[in-house]
C-alpha atoms as a PDB file:
ATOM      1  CA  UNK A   1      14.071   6.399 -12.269  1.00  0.00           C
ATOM      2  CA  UNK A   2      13.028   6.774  -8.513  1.00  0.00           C
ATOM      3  CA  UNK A   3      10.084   8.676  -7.859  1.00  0.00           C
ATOM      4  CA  UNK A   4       9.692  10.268  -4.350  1.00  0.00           C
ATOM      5  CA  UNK A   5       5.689  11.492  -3.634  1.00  0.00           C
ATOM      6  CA  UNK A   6       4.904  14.029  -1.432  1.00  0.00           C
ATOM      7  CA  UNK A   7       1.755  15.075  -0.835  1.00  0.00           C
ATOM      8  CA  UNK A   8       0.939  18.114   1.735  1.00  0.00           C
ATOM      9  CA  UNK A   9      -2.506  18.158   3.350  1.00  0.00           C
ATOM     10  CA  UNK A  10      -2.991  21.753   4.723  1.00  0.00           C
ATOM     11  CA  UNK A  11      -6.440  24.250   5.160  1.00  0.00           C
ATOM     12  CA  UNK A  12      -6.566  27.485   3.659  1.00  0.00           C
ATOM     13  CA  UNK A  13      -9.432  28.779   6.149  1.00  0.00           C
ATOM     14  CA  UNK A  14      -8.825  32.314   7.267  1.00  0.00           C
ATOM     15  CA  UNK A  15      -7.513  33.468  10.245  1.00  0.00           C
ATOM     16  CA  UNK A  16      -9.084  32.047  13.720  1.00  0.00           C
ATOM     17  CA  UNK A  17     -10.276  28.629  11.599  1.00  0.00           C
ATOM     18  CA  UNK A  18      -7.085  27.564  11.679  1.00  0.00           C
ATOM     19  CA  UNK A  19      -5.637  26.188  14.678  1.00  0.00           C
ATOM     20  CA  UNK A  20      -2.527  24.544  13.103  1.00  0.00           C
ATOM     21  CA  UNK A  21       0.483  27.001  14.524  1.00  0.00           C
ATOM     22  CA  UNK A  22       0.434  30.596  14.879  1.00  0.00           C
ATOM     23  CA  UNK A  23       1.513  31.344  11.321  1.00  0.00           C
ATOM     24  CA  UNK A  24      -1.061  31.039   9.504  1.00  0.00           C
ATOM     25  CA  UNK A  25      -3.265  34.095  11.776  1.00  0.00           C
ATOM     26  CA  UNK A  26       0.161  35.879  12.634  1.00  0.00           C
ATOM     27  CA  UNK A  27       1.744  36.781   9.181  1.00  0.00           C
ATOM     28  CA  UNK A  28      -0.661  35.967   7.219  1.00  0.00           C
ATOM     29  CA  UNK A  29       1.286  33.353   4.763  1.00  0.00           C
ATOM     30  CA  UNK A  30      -1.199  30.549   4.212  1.00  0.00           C
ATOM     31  CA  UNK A  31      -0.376  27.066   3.915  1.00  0.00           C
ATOM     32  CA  UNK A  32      -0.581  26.621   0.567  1.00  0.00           C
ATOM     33  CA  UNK A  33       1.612  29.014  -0.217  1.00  0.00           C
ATOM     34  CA  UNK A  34       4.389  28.034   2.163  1.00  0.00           C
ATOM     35  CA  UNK A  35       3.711  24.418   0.572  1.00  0.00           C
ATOM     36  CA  UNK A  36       4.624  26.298  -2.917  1.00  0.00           C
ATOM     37  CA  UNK A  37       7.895  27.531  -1.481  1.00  0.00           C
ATOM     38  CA  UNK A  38       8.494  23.947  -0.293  1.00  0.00           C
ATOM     39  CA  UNK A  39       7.585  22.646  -3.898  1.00  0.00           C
ATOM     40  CA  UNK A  40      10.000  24.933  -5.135  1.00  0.00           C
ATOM     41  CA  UNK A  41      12.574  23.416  -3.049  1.00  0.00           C
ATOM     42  CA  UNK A  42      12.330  20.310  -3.455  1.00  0.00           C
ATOM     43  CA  UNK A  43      12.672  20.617  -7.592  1.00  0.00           C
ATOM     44  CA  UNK A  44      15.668  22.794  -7.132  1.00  0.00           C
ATOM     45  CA  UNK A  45      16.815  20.540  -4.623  1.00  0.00           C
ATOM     46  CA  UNK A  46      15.853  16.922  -6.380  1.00  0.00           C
ATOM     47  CA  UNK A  47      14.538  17.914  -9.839  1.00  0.00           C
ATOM     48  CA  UNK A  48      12.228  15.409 -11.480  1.00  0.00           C
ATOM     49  CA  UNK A  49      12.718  12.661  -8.833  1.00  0.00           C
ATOM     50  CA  UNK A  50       9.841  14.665  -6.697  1.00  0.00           C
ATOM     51  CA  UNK A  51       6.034  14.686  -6.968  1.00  0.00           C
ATOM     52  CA  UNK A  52       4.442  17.343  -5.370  1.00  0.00           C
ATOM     53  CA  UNK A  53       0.652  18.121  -4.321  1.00  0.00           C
ATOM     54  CA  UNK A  54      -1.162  19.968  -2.198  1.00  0.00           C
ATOM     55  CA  UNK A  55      -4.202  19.051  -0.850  1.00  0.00           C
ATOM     56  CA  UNK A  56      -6.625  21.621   1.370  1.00  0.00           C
ATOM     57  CA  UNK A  57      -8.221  18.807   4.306  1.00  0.00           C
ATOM     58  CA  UNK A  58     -11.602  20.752   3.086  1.00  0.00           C
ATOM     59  CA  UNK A  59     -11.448  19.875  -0.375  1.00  0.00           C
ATOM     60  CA  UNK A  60     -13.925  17.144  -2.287  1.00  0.00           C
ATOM     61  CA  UNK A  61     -10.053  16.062  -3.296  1.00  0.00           C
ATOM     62  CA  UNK A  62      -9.907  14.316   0.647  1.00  0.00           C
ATOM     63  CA  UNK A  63     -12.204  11.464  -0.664  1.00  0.00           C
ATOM     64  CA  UNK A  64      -9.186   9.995  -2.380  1.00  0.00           C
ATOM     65  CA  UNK A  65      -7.266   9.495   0.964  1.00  0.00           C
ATOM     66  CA  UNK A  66      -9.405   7.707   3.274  1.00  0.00           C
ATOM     67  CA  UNK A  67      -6.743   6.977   5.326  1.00  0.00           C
ATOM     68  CA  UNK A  68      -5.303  10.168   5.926  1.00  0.00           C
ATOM     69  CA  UNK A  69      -9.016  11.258   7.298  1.00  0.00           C
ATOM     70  CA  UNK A  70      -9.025   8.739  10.001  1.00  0.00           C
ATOM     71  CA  UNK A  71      -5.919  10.705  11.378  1.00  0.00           C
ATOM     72  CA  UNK A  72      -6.790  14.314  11.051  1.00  0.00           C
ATOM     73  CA  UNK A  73      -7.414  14.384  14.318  1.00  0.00           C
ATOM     74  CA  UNK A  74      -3.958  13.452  15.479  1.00  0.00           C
ATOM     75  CA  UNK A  75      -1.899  15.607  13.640  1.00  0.00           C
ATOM     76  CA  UNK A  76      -1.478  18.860  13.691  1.00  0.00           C
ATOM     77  CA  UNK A  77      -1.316  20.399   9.822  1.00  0.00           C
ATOM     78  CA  UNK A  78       0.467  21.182   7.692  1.00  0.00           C
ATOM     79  CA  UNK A  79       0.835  17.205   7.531  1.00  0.00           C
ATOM     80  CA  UNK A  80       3.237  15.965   4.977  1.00  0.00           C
ATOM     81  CA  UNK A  81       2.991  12.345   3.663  1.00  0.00           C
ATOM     82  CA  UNK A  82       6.021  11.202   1.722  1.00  0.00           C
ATOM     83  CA  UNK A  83       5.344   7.662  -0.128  1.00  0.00           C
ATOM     84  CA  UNK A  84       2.658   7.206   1.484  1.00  0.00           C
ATOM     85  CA  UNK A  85       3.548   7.286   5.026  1.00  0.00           C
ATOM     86  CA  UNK A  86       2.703  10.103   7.173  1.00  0.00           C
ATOM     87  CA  UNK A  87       6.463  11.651   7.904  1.00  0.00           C
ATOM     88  CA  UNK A  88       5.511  15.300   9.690  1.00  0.00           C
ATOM     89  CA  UNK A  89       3.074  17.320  10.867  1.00  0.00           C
ATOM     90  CA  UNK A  90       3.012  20.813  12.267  1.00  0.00           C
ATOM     91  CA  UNK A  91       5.032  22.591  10.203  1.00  0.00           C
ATOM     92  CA  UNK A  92       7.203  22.531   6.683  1.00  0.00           C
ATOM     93  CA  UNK A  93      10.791  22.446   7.037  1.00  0.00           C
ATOM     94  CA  UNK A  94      12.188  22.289   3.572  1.00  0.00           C
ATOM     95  CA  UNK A  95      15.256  20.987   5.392  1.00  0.00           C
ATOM     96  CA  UNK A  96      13.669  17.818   6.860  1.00  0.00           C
ATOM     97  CA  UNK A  97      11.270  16.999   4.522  1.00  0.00           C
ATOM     98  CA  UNK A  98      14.006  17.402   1.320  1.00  0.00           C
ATOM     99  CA  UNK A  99      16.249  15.392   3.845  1.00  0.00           C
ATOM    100  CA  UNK A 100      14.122  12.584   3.637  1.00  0.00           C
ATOM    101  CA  UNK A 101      13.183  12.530   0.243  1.00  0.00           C
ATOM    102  CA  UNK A 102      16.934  12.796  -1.069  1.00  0.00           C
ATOM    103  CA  UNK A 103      17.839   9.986   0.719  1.00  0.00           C
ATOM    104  CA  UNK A 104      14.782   7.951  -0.868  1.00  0.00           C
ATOM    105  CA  UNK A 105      16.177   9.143  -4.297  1.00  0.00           C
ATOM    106  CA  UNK A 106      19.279   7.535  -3.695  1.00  0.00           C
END
C-alpha cells in the first residue's frame, strides 16, 4: 500500500515570538493545534495511506532534518513537507495539502 508522509514543522512560542501569520497572536489557536485539525483531516479524508507529524522548529527533534534547517529562513511556517519535498508554507489548508496527498495515493 502507498504511504503518503507529511510532516508539519511549526513553533509553538507565544504570542509576539511568532512571526509566521497573524493567527497565531490574533486568536490564539497555535500551530500545533491547527496541525491536529489538519491530521484529523487527512485520516478522514485518506485513512491509513497518511503519516502525520508535527514537529515544533525549536525542538531537539530538528536534528533529524538537516535539510529542512538550511531553509527556515525562507519559508514562512507553518511549513508542510509531503514526501519529503517542501510543498507549502505559510499556512495549512486542509484543502491543498489533502489535494496533494490524495493524488499521491492514487
Amino acid at each position: 500500500m502507498t504511504q503518503v508522509d507529511v510532516i508539519v514543522f511549526g513553533s509553538n512560542t507565544p504570542s509576539g515570538g511568532c512571526a509566521c501569520c497573524s493567527t497565531c497572536s490574533d486568536s490564539g489557536q497555535s500551530i500545533e493545534r491547527e496541525a491536529g485539525e489538519l491530521k484529523g483531516a487527512l485520516l478522514d479524508k485518506c485513512g491509513d495511506g497518511v503519516k502525520f507529524r508535527y514537529v515544533d522548529v525549536m525542538s531537539k527533534e530538528m536534528k533529524d532534518y538537516p535539510d529542512i534547517q538550511k531553509i527556515l529562513d525562507r519559508v514562512h511556517l507553518p511549513l508542510t513537507v509531503i514526501n519529503g519535498k517542501p510543498s507549502f508554507h505559510g499556512g495549512l489548508s486542509s484543502e491543498k495539502i489533502g489535494g496533494v496527498v490524495s493524488e499521491l495515493l492514487k
